[in-house]
C-alpha atoms as a PDB file:
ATOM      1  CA  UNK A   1     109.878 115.073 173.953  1.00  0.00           C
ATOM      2  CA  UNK A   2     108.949 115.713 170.300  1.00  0.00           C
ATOM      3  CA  UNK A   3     110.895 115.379 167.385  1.00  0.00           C
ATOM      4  CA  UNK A   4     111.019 119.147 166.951  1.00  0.00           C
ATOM      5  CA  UNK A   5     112.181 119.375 170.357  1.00  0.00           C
ATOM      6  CA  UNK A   6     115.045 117.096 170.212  1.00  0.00           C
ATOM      7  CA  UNK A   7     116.447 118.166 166.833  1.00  0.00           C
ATOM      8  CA  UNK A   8     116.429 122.032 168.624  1.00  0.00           C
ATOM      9  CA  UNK A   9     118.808 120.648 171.293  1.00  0.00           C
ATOM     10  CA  UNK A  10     121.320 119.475 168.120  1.00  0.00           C
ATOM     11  CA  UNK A  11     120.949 123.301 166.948  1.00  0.00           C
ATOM     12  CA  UNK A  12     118.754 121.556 163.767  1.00  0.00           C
ATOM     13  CA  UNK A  13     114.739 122.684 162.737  1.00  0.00           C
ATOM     14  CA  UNK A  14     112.299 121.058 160.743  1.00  0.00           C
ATOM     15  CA  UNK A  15     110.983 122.695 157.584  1.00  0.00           C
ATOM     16  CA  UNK A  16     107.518 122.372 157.711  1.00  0.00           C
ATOM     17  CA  UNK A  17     106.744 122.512 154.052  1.00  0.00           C
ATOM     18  CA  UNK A  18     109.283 119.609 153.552  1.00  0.00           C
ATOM     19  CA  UNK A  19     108.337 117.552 156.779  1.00  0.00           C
ATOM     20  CA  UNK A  20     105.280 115.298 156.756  1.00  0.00           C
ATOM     21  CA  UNK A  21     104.070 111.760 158.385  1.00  0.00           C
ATOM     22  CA  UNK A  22     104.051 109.016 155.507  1.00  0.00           C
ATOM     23  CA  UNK A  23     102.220 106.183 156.103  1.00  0.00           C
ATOM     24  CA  UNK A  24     103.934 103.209 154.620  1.00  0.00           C
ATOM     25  CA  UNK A  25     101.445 101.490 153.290  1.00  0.00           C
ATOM     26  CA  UNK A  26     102.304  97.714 152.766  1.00  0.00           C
ATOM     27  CA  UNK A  27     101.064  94.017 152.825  1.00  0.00           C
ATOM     28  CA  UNK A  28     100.384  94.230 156.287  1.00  0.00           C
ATOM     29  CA  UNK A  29      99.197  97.895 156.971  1.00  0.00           C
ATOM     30  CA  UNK A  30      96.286  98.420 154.860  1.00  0.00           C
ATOM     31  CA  UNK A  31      95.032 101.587 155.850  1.00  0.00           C
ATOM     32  CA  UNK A  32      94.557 104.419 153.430  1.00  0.00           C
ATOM     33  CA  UNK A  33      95.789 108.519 154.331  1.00  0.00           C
ATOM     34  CA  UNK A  34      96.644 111.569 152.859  1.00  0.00           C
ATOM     35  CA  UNK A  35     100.496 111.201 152.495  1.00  0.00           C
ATOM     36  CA  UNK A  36     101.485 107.049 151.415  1.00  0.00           C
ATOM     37  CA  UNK A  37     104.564 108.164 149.443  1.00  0.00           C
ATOM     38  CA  UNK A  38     107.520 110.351 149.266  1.00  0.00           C
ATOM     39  CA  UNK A  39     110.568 111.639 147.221  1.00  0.00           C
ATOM     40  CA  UNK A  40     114.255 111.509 149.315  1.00  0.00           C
ATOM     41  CA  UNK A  41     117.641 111.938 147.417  1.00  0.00           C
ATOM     42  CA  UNK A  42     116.005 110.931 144.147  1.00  0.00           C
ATOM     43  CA  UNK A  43     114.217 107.990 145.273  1.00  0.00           C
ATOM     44  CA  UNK A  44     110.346 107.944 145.349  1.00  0.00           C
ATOM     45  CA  UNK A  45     109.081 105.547 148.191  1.00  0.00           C
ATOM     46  CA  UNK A  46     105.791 104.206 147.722  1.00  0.00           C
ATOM     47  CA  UNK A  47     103.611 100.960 148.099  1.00  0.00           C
ATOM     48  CA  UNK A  48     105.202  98.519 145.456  1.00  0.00           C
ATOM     49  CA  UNK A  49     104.410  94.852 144.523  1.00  0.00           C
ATOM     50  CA  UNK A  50     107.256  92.622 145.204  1.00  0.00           C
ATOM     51  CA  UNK A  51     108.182  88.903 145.230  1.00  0.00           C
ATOM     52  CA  UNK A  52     109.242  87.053 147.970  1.00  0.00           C
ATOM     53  CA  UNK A  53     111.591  84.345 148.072  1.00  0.00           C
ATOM     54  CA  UNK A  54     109.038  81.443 147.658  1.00  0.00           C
ATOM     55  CA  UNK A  55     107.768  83.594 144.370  1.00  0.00           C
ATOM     56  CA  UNK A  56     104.763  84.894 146.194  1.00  0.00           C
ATOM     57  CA  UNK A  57     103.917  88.114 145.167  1.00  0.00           C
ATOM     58  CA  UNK A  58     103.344  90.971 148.399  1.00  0.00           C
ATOM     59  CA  UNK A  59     102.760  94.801 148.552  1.00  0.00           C
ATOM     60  CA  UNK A  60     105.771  96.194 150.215  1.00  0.00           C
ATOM     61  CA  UNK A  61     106.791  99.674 150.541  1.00  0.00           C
ATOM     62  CA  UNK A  62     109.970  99.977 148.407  1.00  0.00           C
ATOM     63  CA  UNK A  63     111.902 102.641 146.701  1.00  0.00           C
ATOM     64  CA  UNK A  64     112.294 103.154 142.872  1.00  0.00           C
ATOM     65  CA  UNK A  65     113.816 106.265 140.524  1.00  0.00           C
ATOM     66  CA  UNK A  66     111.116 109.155 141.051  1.00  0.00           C
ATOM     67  CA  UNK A  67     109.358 111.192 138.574  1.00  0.00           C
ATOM     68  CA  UNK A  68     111.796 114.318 139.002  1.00  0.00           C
ATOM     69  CA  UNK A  69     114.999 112.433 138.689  1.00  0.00           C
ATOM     70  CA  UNK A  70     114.148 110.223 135.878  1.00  0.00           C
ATOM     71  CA  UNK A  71     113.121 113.278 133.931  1.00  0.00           C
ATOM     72  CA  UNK A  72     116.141 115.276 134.881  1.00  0.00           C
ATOM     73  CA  UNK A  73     118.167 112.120 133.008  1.00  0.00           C
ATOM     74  CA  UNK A  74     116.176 112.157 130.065  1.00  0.00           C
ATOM     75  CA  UNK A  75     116.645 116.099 129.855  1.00  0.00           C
ATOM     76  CA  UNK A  76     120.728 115.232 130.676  1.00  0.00           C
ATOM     77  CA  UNK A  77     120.689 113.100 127.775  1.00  0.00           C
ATOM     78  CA  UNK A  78     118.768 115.329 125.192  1.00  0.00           C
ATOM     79  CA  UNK A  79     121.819 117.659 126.253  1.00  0.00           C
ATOM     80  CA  UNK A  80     123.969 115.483 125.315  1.00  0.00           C
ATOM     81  CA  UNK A  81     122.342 115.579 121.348  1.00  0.00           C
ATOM     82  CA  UNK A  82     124.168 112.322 120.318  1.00  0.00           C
ATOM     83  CA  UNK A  83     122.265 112.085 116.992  1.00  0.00           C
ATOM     84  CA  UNK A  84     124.172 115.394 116.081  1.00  0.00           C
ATOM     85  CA  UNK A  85     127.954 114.002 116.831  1.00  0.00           C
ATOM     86  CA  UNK A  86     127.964 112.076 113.293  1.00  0.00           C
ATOM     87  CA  UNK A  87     132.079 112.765 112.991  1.00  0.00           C
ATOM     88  CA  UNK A  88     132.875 110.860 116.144  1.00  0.00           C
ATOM     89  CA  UNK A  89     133.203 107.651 116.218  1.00  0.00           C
ATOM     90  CA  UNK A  90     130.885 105.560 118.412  1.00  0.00           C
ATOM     91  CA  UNK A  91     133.847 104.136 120.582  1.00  0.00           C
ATOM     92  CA  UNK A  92     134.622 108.193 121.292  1.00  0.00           C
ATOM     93  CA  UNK A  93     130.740 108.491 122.071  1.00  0.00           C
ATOM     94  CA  UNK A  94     130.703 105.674 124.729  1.00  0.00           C
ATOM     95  CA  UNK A  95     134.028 107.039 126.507  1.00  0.00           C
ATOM     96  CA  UNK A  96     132.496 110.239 127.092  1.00  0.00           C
ATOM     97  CA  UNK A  97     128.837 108.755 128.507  1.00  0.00           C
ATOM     98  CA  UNK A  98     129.097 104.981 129.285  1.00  0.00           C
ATOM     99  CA  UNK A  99     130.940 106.775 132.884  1.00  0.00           C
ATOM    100  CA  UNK A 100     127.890 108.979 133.474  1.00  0.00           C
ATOM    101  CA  UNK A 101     125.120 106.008 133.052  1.00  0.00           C
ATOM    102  CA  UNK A 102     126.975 103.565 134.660  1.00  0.00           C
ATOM    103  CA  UNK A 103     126.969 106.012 137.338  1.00  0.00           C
ATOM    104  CA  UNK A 104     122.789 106.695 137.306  1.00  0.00           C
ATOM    105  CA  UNK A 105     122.512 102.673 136.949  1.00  0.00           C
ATOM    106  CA  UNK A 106     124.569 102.363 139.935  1.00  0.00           C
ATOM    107  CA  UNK A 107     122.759 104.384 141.812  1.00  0.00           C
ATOM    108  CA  UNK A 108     119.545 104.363 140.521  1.00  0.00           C
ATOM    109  CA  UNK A 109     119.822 100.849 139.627  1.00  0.00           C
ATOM    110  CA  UNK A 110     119.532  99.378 143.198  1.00  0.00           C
ATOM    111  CA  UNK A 111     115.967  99.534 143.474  1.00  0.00           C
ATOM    112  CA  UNK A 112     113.942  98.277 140.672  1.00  0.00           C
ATOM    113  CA  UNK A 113     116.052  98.759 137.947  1.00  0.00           C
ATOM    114  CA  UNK A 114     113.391  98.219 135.452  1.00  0.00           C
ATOM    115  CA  UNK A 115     112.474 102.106 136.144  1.00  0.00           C
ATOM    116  CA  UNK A 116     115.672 102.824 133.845  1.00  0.00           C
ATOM    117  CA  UNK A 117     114.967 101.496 130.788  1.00  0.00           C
ATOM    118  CA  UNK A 118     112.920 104.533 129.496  1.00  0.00           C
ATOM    119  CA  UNK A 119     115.895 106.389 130.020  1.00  0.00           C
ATOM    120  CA  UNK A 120     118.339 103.868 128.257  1.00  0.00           C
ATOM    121  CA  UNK A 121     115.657 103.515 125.674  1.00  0.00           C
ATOM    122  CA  UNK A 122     116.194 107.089 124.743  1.00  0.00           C
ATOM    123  CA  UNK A 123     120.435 107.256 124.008  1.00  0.00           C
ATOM    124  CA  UNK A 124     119.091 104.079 122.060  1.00  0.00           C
ATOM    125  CA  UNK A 125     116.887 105.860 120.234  1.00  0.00           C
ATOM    126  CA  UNK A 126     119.337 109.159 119.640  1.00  0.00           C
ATOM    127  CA  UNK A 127     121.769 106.429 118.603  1.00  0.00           C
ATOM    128  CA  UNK A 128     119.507 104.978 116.126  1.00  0.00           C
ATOM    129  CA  UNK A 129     119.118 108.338 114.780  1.00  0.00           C
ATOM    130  CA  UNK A 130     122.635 109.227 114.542  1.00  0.00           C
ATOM    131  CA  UNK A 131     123.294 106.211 112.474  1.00  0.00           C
ATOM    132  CA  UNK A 132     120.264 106.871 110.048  1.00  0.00           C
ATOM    133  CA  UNK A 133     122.099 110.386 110.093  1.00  0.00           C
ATOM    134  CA  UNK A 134     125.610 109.077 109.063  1.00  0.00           C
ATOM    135  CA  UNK A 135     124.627 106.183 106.975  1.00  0.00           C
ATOM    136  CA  UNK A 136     122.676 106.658 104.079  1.00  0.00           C
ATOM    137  CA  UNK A 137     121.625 103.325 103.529  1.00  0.00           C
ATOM    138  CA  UNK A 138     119.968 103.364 106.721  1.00  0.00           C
ATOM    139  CA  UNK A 139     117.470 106.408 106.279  1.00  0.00           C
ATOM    140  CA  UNK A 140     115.012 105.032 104.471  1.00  0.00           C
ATOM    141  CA  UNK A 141     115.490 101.193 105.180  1.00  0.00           C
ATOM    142  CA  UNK A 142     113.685 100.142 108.256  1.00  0.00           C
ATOM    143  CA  UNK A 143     114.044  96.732 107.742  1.00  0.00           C
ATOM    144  CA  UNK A 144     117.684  97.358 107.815  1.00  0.00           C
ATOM    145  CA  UNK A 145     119.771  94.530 110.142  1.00  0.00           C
ATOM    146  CA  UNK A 146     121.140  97.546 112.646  1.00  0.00           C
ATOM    147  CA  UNK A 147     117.930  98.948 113.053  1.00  0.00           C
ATOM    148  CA  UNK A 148     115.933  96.301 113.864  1.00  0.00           C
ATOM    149  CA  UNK A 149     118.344  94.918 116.370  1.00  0.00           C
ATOM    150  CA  UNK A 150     118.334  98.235 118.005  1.00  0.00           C
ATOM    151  CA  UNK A 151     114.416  98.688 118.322  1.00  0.00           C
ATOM    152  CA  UNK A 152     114.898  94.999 119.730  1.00  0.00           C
ATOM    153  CA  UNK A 153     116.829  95.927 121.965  1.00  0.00           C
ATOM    154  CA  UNK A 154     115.243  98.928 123.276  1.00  0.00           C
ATOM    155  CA  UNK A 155     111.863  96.885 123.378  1.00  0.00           C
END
C-alpha cells in the first residue's frame, strides 16, 4: 500500500507540487540527489555541521530559520520603522516589540539560534538610527560611547 493510497482511506491527497522524497543527507549517508533539503512551518532542513558531545564535529541533518521566514522578519521589522518613533520613549518601544521577538526567538530560536542575529542586528541598527535621529550629539559623532557599544553589540 502506498502512501497515496493510505492517506485516500483518511479522506486526505497529496499535492504533488508540494510532495517530494528528501534525502537526508548526513554523516553517515553520503550520497548526493536532486532534493537534500526542504522548507516545513518555517524551518529549512538541510545537511548541517554539528558538535557532538565529546566536541567532535559531524554533518547531521538539522533544522534552522529558512530563507522565506527570516526575510519575512526583517520585512516585519522595517514595518515597524522604529528609527521614525523619536517621541516615544524607548521603554514604550520595547513594550510594544520585545513580545513579538521573544516570540520569533522562541520559536525560531530552537534550532541554531545563531540564524537570528541578522534579524536582531537590524532593530539594532533602526535603534541606532533613531537615537542619531533624536540626539543631536550623536549624528555626527561615531566615536560616541552609545554608538559604539551598539555596533558592539550587533557585531
Amino acid at each position: 500500500m502506498s502512501s497515496s493510497d493510505w492517506l485516500a482511506e483518511l479522506g486526505l491527497e497529496l499535492n504533488p507540487d508540494k510532495t517530494a522524497i528528501v534525502y537526508c543527507k548526513d554523516a553517515n549517508r553520503k550520497g548526493s540527489y536532486e532534493h537534500e533539503q526542504f522548507d516545513f512551518l518555517g524551518y529549512r532542513f538541510r545537511p548541517r555541521l554539528a558538535k557532538n558531545r565529546r566536541g567532535q564535529f559531524f554533518v547531521g541533518f538539522a533544522p534552522a530559520i529558512s530563507d522565506t521566514a527570516a526575510k519575512e522578519i526583517r520585512h516585519q521589522i522595517k514595518r515597524w520603522r522604529l528609527h521614525l518613533h523619536s517621541d516615544m520613549e524607548l521603554e514604550e518601544l520595547a513594550t510594544f516589540v520585545n513580545p513579538i521577538v521573544r516570540g520569533w526567538i522562541n520559536y525560531y530560536g530552537r534550532f541554531y539560534p545563531s540564524r537570528l542575529v541578522q534579524s536582531g542586528r537590524q532593530i539594532d541598527e533602526y535603534l541606532i538610527r533613531r537615537a542619531r535621529q533624536k540626539y543631536k550629539r550623536l549624528r555626527t559623532n561615531t566615536r560616541c560611547p552609545l554608538i559604539t557599544y551598539a555596533h558592539g553589540i550587533a557585531s
